[in-house]
C-alpha atoms as a PDB file:
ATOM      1  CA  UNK A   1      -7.773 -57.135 -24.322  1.00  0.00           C
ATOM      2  CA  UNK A   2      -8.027 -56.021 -20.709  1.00  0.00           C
ATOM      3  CA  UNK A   3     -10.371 -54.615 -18.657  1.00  0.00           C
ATOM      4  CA  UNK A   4      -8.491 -51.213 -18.571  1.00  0.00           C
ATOM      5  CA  UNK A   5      -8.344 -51.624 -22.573  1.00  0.00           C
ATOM      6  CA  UNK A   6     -12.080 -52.372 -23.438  1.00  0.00           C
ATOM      7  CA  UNK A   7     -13.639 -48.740 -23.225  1.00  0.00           C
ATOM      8  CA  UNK A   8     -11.353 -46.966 -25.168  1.00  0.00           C
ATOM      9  CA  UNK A   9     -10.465 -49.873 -27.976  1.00  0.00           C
ATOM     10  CA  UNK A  10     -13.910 -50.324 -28.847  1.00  0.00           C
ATOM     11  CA  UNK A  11     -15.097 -46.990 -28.292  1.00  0.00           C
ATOM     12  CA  UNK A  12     -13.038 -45.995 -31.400  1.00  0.00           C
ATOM     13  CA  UNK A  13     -14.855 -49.043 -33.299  1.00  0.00           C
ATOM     14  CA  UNK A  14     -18.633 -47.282 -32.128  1.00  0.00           C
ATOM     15  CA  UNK A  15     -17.486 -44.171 -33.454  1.00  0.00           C
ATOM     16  CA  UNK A  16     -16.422 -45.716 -37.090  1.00  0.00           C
ATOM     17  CA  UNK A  17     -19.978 -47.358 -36.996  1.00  0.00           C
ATOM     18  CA  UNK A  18     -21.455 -44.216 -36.464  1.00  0.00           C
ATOM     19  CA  UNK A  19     -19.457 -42.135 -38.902  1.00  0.00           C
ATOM     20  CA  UNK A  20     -20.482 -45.091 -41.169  1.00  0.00           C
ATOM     21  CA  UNK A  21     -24.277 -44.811 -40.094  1.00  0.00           C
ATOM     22  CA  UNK A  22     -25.367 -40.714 -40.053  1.00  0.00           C
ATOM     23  CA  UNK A  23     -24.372 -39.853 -43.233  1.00  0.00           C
ATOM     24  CA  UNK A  24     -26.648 -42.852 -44.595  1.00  0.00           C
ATOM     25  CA  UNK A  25     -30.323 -42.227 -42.319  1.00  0.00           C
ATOM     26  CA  UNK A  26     -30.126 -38.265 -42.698  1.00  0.00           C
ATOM     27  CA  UNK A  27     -29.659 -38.939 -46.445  1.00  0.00           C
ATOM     28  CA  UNK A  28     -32.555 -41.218 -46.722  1.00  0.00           C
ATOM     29  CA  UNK A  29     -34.521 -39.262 -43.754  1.00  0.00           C
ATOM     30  CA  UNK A  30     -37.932 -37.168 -44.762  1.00  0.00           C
ATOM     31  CA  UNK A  31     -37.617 -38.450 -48.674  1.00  0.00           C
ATOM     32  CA  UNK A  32     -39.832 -40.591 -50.659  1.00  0.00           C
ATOM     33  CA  UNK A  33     -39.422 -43.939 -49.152  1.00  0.00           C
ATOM     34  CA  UNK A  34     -40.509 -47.159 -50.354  1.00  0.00           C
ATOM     35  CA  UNK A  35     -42.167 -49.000 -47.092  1.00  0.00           C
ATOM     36  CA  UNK A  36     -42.490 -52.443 -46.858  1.00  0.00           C
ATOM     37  CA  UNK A  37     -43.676 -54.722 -43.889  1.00  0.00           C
ATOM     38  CA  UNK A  38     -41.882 -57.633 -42.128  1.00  0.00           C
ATOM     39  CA  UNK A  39     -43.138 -60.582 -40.896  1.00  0.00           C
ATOM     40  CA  UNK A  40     -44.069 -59.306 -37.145  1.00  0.00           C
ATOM     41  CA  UNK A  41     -45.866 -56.009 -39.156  1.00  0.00           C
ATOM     42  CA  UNK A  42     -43.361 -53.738 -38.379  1.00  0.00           C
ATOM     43  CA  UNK A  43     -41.960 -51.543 -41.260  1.00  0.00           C
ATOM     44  CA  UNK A  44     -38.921 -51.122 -42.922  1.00  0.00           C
ATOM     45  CA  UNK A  45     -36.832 -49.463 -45.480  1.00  0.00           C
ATOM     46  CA  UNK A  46     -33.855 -49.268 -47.508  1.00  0.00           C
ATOM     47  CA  UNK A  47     -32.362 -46.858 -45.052  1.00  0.00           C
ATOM     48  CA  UNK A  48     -32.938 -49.576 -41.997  1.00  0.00           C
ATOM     49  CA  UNK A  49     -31.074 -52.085 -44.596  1.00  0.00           C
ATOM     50  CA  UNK A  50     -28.296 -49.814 -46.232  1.00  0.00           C
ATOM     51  CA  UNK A  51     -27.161 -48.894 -42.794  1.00  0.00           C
ATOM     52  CA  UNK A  52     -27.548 -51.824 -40.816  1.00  0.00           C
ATOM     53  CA  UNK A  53     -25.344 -53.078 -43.782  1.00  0.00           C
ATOM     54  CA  UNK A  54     -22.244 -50.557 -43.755  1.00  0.00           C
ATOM     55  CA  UNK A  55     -21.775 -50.858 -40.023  1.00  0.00           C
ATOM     56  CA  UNK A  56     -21.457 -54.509 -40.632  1.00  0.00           C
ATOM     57  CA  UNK A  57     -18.829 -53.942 -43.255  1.00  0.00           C
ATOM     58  CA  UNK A  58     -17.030 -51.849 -40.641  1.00  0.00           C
ATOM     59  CA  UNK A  59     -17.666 -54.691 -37.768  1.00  0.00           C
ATOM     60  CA  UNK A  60     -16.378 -56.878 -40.386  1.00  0.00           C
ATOM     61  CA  UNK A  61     -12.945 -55.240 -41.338  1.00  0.00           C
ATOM     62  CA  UNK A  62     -12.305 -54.050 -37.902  1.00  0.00           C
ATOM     63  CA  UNK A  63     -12.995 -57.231 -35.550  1.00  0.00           C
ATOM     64  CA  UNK A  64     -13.851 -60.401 -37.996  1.00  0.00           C
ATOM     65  CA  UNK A  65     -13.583 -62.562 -35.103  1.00  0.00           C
ATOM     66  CA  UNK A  66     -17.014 -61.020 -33.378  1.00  0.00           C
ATOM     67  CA  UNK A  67     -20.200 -61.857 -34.015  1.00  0.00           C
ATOM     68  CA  UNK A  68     -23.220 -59.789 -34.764  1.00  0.00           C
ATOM     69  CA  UNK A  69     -26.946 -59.503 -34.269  1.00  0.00           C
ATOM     70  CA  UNK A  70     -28.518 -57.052 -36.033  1.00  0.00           C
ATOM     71  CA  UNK A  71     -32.912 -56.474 -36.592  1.00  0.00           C
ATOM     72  CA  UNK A  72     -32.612 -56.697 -39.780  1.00  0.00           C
ATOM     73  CA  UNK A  73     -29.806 -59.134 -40.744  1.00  0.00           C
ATOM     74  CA  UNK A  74     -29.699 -61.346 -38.137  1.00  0.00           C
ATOM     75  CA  UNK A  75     -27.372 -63.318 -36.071  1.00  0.00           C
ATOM     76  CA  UNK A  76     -24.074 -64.296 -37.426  1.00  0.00           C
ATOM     77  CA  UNK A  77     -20.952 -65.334 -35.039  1.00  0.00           C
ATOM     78  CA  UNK A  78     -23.128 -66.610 -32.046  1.00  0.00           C
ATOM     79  CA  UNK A  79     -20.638 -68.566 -30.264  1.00  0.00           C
ATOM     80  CA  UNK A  80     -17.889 -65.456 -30.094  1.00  0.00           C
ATOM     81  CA  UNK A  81     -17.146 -63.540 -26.398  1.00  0.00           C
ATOM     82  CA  UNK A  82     -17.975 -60.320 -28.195  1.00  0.00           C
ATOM     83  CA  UNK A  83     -20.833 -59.410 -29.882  1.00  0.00           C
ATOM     84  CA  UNK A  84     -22.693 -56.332 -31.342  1.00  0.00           C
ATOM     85  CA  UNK A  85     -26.265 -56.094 -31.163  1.00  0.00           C
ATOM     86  CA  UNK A  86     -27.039 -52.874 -34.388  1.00  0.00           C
ATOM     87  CA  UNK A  87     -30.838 -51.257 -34.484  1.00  0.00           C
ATOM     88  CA  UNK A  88     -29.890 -48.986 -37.350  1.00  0.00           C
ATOM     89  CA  UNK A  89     -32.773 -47.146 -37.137  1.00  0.00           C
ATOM     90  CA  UNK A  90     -34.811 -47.431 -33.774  1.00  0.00           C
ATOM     91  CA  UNK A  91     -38.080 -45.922 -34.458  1.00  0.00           C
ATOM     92  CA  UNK A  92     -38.749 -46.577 -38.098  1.00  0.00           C
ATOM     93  CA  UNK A  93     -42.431 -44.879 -37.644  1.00  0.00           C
ATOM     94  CA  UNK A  94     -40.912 -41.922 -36.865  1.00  0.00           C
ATOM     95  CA  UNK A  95     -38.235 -42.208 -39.311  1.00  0.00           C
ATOM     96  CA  UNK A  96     -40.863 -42.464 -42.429  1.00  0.00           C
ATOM     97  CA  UNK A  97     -43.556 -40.074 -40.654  1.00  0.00           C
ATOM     98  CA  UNK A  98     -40.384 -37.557 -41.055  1.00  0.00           C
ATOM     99  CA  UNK A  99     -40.126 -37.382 -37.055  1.00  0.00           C
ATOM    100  CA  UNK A 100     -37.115 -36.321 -36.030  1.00  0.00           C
ATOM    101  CA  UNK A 101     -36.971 -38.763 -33.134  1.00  0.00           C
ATOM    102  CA  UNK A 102     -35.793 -41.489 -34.086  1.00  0.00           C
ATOM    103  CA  UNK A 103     -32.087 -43.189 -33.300  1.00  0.00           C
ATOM    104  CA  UNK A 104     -29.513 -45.882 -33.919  1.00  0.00           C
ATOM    105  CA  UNK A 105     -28.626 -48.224 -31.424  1.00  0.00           C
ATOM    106  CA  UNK A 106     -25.081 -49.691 -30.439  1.00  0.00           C
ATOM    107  CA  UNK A 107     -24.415 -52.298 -28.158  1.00  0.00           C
ATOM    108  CA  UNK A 108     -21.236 -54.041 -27.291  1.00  0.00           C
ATOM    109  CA  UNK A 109     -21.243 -57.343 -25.119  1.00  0.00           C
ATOM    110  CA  UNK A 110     -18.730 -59.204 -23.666  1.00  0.00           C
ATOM    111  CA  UNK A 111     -19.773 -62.749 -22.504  1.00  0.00           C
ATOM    112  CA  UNK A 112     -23.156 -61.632 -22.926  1.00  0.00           C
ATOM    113  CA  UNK A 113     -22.795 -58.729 -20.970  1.00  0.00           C
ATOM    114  CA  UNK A 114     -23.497 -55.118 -22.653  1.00  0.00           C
ATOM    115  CA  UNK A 115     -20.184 -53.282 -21.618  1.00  0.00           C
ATOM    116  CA  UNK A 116     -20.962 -50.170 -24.392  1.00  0.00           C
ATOM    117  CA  UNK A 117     -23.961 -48.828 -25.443  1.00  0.00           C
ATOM    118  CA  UNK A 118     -24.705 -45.892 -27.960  1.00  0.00           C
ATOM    119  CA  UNK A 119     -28.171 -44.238 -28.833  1.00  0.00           C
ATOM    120  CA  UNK A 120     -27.427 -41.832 -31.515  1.00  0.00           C
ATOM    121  CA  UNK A 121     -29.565 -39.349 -32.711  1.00  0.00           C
ATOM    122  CA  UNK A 122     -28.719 -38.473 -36.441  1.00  0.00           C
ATOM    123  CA  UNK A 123     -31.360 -35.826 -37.036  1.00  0.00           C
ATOM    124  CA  UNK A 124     -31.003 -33.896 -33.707  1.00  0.00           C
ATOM    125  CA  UNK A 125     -26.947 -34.022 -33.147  1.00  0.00           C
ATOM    126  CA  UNK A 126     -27.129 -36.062 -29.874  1.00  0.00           C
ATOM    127  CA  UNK A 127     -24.964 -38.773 -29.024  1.00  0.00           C
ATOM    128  CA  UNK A 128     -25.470 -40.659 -25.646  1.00  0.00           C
ATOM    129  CA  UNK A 129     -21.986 -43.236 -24.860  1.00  0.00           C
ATOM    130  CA  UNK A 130     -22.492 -45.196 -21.754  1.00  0.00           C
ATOM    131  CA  UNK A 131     -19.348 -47.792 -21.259  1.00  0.00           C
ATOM    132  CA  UNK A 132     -18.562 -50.165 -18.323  1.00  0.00           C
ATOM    133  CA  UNK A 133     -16.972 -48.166 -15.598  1.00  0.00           C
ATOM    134  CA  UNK A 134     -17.400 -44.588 -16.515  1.00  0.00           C
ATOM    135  CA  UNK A 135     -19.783 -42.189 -16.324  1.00  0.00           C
ATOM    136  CA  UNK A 136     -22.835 -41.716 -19.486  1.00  0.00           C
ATOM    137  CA  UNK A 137     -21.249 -38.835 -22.064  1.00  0.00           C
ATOM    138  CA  UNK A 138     -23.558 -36.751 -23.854  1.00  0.00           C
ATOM    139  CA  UNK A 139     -21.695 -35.382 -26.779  1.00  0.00           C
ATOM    140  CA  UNK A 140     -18.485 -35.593 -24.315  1.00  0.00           C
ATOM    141  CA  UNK A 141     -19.986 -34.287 -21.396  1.00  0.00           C
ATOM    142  CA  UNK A 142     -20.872 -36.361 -18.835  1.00  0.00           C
ATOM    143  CA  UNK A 143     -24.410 -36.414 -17.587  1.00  0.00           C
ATOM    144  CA  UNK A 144     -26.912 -38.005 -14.966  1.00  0.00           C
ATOM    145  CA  UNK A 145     -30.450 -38.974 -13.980  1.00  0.00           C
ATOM    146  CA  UNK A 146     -32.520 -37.080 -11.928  1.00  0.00           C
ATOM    147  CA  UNK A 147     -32.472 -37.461  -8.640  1.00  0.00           C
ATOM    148  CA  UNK A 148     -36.402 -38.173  -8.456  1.00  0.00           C
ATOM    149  CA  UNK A 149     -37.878 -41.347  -5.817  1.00  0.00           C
ATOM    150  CA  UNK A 150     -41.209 -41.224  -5.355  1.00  0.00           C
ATOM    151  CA  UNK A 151     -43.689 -41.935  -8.062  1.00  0.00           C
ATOM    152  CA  UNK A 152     -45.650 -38.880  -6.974  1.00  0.00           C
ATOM    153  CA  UNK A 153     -42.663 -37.057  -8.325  1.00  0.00           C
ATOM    154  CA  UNK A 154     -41.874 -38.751 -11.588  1.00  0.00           C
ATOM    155  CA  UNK A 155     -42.236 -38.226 -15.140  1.00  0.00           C
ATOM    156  CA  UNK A 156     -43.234 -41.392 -16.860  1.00  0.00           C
ATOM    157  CA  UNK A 157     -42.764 -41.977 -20.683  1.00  0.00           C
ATOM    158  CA  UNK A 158     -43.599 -44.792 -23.164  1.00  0.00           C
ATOM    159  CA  UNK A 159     -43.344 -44.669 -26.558  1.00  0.00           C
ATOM    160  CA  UNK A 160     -47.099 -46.302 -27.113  1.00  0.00           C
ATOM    161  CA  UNK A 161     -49.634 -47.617 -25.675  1.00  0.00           C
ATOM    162  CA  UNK A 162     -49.542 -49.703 -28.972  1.00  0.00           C
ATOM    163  CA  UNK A 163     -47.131 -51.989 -27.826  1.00  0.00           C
ATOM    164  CA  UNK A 164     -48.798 -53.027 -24.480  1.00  0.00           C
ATOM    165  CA  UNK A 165     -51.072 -56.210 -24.402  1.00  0.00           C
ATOM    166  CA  UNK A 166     -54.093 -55.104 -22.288  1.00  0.00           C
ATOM    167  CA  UNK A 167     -53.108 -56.329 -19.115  1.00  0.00           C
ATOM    168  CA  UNK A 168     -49.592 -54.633 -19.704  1.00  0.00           C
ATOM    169  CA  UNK A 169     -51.511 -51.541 -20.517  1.00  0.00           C
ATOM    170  CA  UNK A 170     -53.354 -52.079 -17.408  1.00  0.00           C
ATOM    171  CA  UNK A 171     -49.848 -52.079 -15.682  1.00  0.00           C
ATOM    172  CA  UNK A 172     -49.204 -49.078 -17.151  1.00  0.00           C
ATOM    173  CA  UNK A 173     -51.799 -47.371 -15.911  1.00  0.00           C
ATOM    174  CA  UNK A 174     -51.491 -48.362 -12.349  1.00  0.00           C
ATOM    175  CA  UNK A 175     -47.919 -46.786 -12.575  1.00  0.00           C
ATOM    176  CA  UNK A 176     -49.162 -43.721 -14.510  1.00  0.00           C
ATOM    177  CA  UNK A 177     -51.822 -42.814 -11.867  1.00  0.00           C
ATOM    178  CA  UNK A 178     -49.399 -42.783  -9.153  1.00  0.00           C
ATOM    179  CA  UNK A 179     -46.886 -40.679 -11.036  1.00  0.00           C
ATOM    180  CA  UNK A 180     -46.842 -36.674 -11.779  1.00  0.00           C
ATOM    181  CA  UNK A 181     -47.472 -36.796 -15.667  1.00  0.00           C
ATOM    182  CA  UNK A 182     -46.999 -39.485 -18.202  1.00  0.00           C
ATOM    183  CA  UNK A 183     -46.322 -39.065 -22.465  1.00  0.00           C
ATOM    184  CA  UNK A 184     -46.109 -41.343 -25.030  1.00  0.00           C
ATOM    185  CA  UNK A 185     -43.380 -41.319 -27.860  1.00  0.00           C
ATOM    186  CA  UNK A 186     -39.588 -40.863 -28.379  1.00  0.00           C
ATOM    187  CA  UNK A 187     -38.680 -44.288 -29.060  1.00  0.00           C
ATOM    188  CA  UNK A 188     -34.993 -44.956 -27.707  1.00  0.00           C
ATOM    189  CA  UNK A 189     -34.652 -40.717 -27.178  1.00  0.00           C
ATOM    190  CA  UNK A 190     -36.564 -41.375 -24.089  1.00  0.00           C
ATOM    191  CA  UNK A 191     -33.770 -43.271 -22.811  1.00  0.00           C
ATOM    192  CA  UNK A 192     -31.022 -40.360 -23.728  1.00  0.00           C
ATOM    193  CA  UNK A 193     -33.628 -38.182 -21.856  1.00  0.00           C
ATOM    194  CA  UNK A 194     -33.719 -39.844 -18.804  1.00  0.00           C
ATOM    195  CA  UNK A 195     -29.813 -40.543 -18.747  1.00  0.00           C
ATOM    196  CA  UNK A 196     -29.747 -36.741 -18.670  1.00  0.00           C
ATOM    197  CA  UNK A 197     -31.949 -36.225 -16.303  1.00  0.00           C
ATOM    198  CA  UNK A 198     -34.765 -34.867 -18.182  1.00  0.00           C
ATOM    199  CA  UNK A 199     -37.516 -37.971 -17.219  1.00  0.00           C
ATOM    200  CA  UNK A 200     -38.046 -39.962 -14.731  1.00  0.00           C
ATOM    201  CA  UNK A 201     -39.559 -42.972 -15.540  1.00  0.00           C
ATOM    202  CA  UNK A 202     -40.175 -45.695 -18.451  1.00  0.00           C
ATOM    203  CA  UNK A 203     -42.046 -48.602 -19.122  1.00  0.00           C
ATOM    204  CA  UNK A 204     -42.061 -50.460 -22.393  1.00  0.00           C
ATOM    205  CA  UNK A 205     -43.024 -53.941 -23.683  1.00  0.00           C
ATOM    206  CA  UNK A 206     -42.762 -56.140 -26.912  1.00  0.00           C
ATOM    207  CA  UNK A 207     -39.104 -54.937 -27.251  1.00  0.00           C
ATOM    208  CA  UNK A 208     -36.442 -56.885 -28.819  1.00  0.00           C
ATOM    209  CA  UNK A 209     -32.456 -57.322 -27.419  1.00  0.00           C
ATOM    210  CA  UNK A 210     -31.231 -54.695 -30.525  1.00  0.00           C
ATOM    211  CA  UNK A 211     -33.929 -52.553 -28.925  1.00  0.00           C
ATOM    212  CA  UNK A 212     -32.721 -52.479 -25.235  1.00  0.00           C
ATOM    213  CA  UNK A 213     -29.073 -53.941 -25.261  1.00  0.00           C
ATOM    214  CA  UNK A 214     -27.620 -50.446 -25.756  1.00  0.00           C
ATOM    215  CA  UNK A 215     -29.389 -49.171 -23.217  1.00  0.00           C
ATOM    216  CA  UNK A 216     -28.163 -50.885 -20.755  1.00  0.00           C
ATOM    217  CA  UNK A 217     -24.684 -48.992 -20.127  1.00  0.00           C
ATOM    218  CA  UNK A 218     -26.281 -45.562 -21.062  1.00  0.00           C
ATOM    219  CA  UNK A 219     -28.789 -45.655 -18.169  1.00  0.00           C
ATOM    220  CA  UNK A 220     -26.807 -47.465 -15.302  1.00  0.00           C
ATOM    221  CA  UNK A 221     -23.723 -45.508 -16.129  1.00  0.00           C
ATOM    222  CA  UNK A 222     -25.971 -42.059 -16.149  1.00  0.00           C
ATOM    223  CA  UNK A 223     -26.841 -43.478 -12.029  1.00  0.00           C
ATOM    224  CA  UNK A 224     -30.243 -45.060 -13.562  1.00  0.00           C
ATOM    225  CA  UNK A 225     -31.429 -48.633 -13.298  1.00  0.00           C
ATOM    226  CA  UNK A 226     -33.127 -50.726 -16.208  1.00  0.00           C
ATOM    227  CA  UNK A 227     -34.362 -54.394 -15.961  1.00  0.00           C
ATOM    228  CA  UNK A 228     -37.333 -56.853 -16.846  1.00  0.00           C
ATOM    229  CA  UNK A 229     -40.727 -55.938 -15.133  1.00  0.00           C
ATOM    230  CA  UNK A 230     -39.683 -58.340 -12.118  1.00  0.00           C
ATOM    231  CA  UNK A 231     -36.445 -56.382 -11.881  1.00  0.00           C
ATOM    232  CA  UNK A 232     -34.327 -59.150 -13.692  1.00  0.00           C
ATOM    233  CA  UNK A 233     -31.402 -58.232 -15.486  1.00  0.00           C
ATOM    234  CA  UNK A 234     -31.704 -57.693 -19.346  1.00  0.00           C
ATOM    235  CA  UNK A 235     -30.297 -60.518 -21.483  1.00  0.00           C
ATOM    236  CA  UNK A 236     -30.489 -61.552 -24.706  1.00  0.00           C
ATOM    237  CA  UNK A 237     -33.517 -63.844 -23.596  1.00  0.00           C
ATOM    238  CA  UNK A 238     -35.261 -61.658 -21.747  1.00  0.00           C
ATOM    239  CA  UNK A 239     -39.604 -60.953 -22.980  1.00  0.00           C
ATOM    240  CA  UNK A 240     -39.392 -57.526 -24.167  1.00  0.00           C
ATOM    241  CA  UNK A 241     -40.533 -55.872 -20.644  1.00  0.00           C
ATOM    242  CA  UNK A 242     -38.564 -52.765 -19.902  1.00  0.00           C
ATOM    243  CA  UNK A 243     -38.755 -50.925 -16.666  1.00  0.00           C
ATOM    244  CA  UNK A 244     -36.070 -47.769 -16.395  1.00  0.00           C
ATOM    245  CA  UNK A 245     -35.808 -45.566 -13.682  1.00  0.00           C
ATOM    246  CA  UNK A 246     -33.917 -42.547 -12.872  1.00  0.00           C
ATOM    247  CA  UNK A 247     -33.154 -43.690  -9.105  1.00  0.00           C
ATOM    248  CA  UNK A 248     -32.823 -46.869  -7.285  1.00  0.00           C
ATOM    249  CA  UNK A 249     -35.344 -45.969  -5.080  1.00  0.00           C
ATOM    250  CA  UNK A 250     -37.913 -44.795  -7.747  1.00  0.00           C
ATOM    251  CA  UNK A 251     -37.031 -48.225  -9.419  1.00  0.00           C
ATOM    252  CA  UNK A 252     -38.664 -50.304  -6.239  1.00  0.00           C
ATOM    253  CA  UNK A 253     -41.548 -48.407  -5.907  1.00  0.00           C
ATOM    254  CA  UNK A 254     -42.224 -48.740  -9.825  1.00  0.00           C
ATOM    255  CA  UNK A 255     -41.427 -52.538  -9.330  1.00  0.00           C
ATOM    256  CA  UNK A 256     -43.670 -52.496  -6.192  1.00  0.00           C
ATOM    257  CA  UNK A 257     -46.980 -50.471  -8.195  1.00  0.00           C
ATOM    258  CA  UNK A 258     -46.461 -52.750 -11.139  1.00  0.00           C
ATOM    259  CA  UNK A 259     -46.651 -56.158  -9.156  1.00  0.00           C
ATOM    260  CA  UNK A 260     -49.847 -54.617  -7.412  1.00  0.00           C
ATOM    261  CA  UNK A 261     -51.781 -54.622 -11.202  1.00  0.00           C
ATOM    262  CA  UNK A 262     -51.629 -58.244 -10.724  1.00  0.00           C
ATOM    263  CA  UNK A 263     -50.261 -58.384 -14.572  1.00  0.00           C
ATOM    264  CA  UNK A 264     -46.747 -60.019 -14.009  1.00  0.00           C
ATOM    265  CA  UNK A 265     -46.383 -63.437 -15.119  1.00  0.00           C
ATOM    266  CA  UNK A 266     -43.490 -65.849 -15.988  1.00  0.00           C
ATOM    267  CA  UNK A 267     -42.887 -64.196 -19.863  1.00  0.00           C
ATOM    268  CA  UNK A 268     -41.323 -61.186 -17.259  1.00  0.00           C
END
């Protein structure tokens, strides 16, 4: 395929995963769930595994010849250009606490590059499509961040203060007191949010690549910027340290307030 021909071949391939994927969480979502935990503590259920499963059958008959990393599945095809990177359900805690907040995650890259990310929101009808080249879709429409740059101004968001080490949290606070208001919660929503221009500002940690590969495209192609806490690109190596912004300017003084907490080191 060519560059002209990515967006709209594999566009068609997100939306079978997703037609594959709703039907399956808002079955499962706010019923009696059996909850079990993995190895790193974090839970799962039959809904994570039954969906992560049929949008592999779908990757499977529709491109054989990519590979796949999914959270609960794992890596298969590691050594093919293309690969999707599946969170079936991001937000699991919300999922079983019968939260409607709670997504699933689509990422396309291409050499290791995300070129097509989805956060789709079963329970709430909202469908975010960020591709290389074009412009973040919110159901169809396009949308865009705010345009907010000074910290004074911004509305920061993580989704909790759970997942911060204490001298991330402490990062987090410098950032908080220099911004307008700060919340906790939304898991990947937060990220749809700011694409439409909703918040400002977010800073996670202890994320994984099927956590933060689809929103790559979503944010940058909404005008936004996302990278590591040093303002690194995201890869498929990168520590888990998310910084989004709704501005490029906002971005370097989050970057700037961050490196002043001191809490940055190589892991970044």
């Amino acid at each position: 395929m060519n560059a002209h021909s990515i967006p709209e071949a594999f566009e068609a391939i997100a939306q079978r995963l997703l037609a594959a994927s709703r039907p399956l969480a808002m079955e499962h979502f706010r019923t009696s769930l059996n909850v079990e935990l993995k190895a790193d503590s974090s839970p799962v259920t039959i809904a994570d595994r039954a969906i992560e499963q049929s949008m592999k059958a779908v990757l499977q008959d529709a491109c054989p010849d990519h590979g796949i990393l999914g959270e609960e599945f794992g890596l298969s095809g590691n050594d093919a250009r293309h690969l999707w990177v599946l969170d079936p359900i991001d937000g699991t805690k919300s999922f079983i606490s019968g939260v409607p907040l709670f997504g699933t995650l689509i990422a396309l890259l291409e050499e290791k590059r995300p070129v097509l990310g989805v956060i789709d929101m079963p329970a709430l009808g909202e469908t975010w499509i960020g591709q290389s080249g074009k412009e973040t879709r919110l159901n169809g429409v396009t949308c865009h961040t705010s345009n907010t740059t000074n910290l004074e101004n911004a509305v920061l968001f993580a989704t909790s203060p759970d997942q911060f080490t204490p001298v991330e949290y402490h990062a987090f606070e410098a950032l908080g007191h220099n911004c307008a208001s700060r919340r906790f919660g939304g898991d990947c929503y937060s990220y749809g949010l700011l694409a439409s221009g909703h918040i400002d500002l977010i800073l996670e940690a202890e994320l994984q690549p099927y956590d933060f590969m689809a929103l790559v495209p979503v944010v940058t192609g909404a005008g936004g910027v996302i990278t590591d806490w040093q303002g690194g690109q995201l890869t498929l190596q990168s520590s888990g340290r998310v910084l989004a912004a709704a501005t490029p300017e906002l971005h370097k003084a989050a970057l700037e307030r961050i490196a002043k907490s001191e809490c940055v080191d190589p892991r970044a």
